[in-house]
N, C-alpha and C. Protein backbone atom coordinates (compact mmCIF):
# COMPACT_ATOMS: atom_id res chain seq x y z
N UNK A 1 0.81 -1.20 0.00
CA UNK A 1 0.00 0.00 0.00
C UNK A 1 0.85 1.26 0.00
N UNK A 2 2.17 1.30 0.53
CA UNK A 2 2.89 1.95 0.77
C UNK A 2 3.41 3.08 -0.49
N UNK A 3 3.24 2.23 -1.55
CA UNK A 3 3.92 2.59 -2.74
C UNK A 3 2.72 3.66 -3.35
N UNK A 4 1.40 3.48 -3.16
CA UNK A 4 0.47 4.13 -3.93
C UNK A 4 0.41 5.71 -3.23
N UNK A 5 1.01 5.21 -2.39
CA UNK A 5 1.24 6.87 -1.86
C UNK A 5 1.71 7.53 -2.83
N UNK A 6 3.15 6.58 -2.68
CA UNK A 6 4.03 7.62 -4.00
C UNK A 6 3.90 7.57 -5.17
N UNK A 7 2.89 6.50 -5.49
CA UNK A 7 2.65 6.64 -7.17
C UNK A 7 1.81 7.83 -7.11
N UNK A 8 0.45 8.27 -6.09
CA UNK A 8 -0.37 9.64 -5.91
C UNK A 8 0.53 10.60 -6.11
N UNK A 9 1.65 10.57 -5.25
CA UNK A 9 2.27 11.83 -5.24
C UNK A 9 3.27 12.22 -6.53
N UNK A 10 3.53 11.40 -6.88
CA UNK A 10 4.28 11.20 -8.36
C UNK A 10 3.19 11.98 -9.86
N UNK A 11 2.23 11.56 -9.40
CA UNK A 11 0.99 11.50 -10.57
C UNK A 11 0.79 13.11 -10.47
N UNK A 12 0.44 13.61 -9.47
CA UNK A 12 -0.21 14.84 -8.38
C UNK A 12 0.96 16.03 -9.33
N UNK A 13 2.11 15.39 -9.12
CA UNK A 13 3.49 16.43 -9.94
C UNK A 13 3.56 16.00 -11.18
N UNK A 14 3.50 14.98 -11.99
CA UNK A 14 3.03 14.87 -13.53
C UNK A 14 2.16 15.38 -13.76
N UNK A 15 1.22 15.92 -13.52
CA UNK A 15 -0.09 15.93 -14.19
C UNK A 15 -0.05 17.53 -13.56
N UNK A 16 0.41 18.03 -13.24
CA UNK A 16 0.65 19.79 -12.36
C UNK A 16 1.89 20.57 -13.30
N UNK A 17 1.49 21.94 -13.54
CA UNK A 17 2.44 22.72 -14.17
C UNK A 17 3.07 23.15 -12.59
N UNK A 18 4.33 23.04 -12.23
CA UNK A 18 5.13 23.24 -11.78
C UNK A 18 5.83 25.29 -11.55
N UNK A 19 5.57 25.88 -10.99
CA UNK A 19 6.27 27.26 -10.35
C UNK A 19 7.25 27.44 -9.64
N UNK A 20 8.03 27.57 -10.35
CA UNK A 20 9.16 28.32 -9.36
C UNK A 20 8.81 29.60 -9.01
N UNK A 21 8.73 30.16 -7.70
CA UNK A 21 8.82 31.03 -7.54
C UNK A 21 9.58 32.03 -6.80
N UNK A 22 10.39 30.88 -6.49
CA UNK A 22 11.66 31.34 -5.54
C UNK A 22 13.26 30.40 -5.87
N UNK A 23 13.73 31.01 -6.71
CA UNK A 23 14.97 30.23 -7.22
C UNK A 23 15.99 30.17 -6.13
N UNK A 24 16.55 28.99 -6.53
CA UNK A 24 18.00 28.82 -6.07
C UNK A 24 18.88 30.57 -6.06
N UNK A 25 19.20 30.26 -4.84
CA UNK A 25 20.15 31.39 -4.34
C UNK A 25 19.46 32.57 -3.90
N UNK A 26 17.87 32.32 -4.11
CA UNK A 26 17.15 34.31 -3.90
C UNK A 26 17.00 33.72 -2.15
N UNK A 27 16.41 34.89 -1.71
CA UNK A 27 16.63 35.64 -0.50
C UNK A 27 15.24 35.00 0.35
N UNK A 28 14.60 34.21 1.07
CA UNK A 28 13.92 33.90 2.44
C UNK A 28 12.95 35.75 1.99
N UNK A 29 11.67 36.10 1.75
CA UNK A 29 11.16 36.88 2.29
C UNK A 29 11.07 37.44 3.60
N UNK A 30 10.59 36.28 4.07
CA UNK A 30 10.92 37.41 5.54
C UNK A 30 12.31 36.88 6.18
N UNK A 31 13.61 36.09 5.68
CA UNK A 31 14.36 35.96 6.86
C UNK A 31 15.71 36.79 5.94
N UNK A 32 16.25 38.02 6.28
CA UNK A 32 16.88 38.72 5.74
C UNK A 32 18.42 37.56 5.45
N UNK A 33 19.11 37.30 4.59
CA UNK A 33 20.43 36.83 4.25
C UNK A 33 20.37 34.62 4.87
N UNK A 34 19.00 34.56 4.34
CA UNK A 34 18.53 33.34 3.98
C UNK A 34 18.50 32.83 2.56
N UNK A 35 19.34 32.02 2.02
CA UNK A 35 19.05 31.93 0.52
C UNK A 35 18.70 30.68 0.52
N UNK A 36 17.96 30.36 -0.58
CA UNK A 36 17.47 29.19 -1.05
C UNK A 36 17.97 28.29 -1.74
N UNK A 37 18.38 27.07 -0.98
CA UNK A 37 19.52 26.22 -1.42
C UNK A 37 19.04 25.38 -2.79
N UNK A 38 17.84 25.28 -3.38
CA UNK A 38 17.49 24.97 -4.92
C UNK A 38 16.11 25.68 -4.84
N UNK A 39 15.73 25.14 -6.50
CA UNK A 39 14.48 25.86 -6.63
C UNK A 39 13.43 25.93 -5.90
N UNK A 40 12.57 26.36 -5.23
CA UNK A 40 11.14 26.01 -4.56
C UNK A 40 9.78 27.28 -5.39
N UNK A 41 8.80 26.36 -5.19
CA UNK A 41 7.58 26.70 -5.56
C UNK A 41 6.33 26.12 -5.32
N UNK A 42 5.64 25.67 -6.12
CA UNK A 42 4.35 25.22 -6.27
C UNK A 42 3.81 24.38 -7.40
N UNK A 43 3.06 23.48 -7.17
CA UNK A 43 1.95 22.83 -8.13
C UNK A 43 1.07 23.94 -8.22
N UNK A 44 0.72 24.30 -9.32
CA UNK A 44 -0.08 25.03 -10.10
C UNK A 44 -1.89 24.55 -10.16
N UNK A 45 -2.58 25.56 -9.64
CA UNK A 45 -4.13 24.56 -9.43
C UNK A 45 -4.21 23.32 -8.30
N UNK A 46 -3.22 23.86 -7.18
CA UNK A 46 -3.81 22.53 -6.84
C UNK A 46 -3.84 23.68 -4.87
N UNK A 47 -3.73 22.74 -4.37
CA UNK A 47 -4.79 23.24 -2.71
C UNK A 47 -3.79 22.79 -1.34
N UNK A 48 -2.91 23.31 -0.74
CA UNK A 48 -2.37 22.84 0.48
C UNK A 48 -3.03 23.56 1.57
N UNK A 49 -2.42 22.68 2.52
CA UNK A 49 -3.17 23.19 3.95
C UNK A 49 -3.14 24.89 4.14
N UNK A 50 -2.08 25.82 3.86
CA UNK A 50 -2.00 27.08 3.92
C UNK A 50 -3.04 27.89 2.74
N UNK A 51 -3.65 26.96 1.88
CA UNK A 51 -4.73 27.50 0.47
C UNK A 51 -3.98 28.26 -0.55
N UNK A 52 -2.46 28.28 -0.36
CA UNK A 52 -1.54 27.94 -1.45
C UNK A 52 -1.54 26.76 -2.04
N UNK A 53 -0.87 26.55 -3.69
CA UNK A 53 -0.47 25.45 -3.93
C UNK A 53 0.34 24.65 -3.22
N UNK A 54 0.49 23.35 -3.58
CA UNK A 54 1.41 22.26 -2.97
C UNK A 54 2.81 22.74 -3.07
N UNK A 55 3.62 22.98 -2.00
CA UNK A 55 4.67 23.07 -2.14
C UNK A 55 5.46 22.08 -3.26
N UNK A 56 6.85 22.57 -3.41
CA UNK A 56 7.77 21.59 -3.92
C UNK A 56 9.13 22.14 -4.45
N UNK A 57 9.95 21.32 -3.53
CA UNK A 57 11.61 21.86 -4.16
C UNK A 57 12.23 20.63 -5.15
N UNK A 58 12.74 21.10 -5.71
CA UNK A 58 13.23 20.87 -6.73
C UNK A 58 14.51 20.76 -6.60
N UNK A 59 15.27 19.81 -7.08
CA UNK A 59 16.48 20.05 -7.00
C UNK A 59 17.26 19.48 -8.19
N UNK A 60 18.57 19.18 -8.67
CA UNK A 60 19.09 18.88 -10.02
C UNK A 60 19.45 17.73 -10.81
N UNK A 61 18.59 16.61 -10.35
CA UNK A 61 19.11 15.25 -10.96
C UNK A 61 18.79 15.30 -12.23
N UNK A 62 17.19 16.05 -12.38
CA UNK A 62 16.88 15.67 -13.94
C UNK A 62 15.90 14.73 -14.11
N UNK A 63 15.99 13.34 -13.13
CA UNK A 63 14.97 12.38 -13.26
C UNK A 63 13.55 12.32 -13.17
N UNK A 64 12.73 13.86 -12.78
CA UNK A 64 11.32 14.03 -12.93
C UNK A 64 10.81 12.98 -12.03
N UNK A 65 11.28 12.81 -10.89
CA UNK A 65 11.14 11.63 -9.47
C UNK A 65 10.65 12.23 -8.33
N UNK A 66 9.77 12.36 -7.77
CA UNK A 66 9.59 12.60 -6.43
C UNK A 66 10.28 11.54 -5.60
N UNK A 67 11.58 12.23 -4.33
CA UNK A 67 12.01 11.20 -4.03
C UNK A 67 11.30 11.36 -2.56
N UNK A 68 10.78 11.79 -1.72
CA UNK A 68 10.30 11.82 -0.97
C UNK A 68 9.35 13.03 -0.76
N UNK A 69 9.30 13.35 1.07
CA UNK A 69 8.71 14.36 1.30
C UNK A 69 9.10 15.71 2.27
N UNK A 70 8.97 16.47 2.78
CA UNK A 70 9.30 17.18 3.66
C UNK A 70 8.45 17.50 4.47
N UNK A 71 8.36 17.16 5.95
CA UNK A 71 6.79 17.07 6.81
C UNK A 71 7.48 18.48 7.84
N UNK A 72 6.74 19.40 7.63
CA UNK A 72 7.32 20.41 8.84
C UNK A 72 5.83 20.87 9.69
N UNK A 73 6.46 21.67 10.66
CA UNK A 73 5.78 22.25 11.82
C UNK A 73 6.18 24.15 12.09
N UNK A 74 5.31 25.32 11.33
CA UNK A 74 5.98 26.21 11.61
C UNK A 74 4.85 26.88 12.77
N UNK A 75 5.94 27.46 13.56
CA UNK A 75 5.55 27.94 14.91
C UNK A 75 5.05 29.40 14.86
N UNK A 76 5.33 30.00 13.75
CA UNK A 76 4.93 31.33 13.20
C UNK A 76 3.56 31.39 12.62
N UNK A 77 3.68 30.77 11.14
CA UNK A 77 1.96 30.29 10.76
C UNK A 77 1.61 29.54 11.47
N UNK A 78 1.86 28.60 12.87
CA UNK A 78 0.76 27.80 13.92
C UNK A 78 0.09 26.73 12.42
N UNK A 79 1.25 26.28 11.70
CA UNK A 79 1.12 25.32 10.50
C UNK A 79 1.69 23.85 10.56
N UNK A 80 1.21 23.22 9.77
CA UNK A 80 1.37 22.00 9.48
C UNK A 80 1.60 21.82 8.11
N UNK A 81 2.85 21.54 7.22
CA UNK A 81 2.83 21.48 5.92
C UNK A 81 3.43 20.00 5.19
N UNK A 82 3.11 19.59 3.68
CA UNK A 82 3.69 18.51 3.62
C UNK A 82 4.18 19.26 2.22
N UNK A 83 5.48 19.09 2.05
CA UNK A 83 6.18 20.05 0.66
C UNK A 83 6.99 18.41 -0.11
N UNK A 84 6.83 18.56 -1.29
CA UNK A 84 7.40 17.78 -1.70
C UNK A 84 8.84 17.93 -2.31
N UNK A 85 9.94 16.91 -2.41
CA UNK A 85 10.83 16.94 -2.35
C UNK A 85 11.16 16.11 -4.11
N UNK A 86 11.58 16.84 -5.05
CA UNK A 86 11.84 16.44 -6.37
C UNK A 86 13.11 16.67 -7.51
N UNK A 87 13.55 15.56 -7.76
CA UNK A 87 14.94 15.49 -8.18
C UNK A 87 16.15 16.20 -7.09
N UNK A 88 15.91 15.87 -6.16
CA UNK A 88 17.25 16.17 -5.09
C UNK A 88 17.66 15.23 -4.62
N UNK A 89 19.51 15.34 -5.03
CA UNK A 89 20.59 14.69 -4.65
C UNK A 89 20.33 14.89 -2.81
N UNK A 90 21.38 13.96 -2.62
CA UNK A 90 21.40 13.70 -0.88
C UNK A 90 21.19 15.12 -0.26
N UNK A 91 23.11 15.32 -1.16
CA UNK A 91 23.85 16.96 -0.38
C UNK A 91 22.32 17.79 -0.47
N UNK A 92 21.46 18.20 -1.82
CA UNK A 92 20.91 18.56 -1.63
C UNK A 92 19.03 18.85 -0.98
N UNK A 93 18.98 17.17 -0.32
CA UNK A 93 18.03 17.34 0.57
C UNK A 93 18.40 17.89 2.08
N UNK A 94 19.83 17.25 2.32
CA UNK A 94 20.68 17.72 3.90
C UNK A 94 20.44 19.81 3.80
N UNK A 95 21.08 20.26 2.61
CA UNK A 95 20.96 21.52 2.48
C UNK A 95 19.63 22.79 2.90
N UNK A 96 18.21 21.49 2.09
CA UNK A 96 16.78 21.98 2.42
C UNK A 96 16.32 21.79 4.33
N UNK A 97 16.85 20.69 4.77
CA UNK A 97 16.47 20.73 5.99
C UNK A 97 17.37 21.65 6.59
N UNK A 98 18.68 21.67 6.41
CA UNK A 98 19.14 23.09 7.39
C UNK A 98 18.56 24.49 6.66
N UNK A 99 18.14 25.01 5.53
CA UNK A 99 17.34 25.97 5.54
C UNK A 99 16.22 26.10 6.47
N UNK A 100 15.43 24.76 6.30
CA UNK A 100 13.92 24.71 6.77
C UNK A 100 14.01 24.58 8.68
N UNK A 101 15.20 24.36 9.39
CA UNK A 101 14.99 24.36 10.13
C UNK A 101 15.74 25.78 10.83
N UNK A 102 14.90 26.55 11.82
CA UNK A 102 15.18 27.58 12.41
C UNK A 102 14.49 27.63 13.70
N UNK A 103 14.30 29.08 14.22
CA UNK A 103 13.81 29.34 15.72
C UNK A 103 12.05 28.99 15.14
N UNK A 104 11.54 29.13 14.15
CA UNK A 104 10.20 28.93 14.29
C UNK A 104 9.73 27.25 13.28
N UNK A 105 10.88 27.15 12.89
CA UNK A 105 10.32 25.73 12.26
C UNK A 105 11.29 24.73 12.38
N UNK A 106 10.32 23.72 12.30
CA UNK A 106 11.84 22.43 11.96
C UNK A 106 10.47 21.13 11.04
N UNK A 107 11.40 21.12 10.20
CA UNK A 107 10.79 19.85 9.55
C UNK A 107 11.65 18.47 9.48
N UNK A 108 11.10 17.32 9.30
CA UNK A 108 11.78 15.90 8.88
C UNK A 108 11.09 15.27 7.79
N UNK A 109 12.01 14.64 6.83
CA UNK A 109 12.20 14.14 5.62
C UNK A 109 11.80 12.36 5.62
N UNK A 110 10.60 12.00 4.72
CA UNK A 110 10.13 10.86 4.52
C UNK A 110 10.41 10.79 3.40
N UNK A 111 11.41 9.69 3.21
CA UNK A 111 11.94 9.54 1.78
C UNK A 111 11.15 8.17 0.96
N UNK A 112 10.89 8.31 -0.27
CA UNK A 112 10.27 7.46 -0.68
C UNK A 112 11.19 6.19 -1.01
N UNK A 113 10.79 4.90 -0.57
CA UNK A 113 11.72 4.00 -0.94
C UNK A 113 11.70 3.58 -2.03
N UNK A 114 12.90 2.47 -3.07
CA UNK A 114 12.71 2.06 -3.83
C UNK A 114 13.24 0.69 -3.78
């Protein structure tokens, strides 16, 4: 059963035009001299818990893979988010959790197996 998760979540990002809206290297809105260790954005048309799109970072393999997920807790929005995690190398999932974790958030990484 395990797997249909990730075939959903696989399908959910095929079938979604994809936004960047915050590239590799730009700046954290609100956290001044925070940069963004790969691309992040959104599924396009689709609904997360904040009534933004589905999160999703991106990172540079190329393989069009969701390899897991990113489950955080921010203490600021009093949120619960599930962001997905796509084409990122190791270095660069280790990179997203020390961004994502600070004084108001910390998230942990459910990687999809294969």
């Amino acid at each position: 059963m395990n797997h249909e998760f990730w075939d959903f979540i696989q399908q959910l990002v095929n079938d979604s035009h994809i936004v960047i809206d915050r590239p590799k290297g730009s700046t954290h809105p609100r956290y001044a001299g925070k940069n963004y260790p790969v691309d992040y954005g959104y599924l396009q048309d689709t609904i997360s818990i904040d009534l933004g799109g589905v999160d999703i970072w991106i990172g540079s393999l190329g393989q069009h893979v969701v390899i897991g997920v990113l489950l955080t807790v921010d203490l600021f929005k009093k949120d619960t988010e599930l962001k997905i995690i796509y084409d990122c190398s190791e270095d660069e999932i280790e990179s997203i959790v020390n961004f994502i974790n600070s004084d108001q958030m910390r998230g942990i990484v459910v990687k999809r197996g294969r």
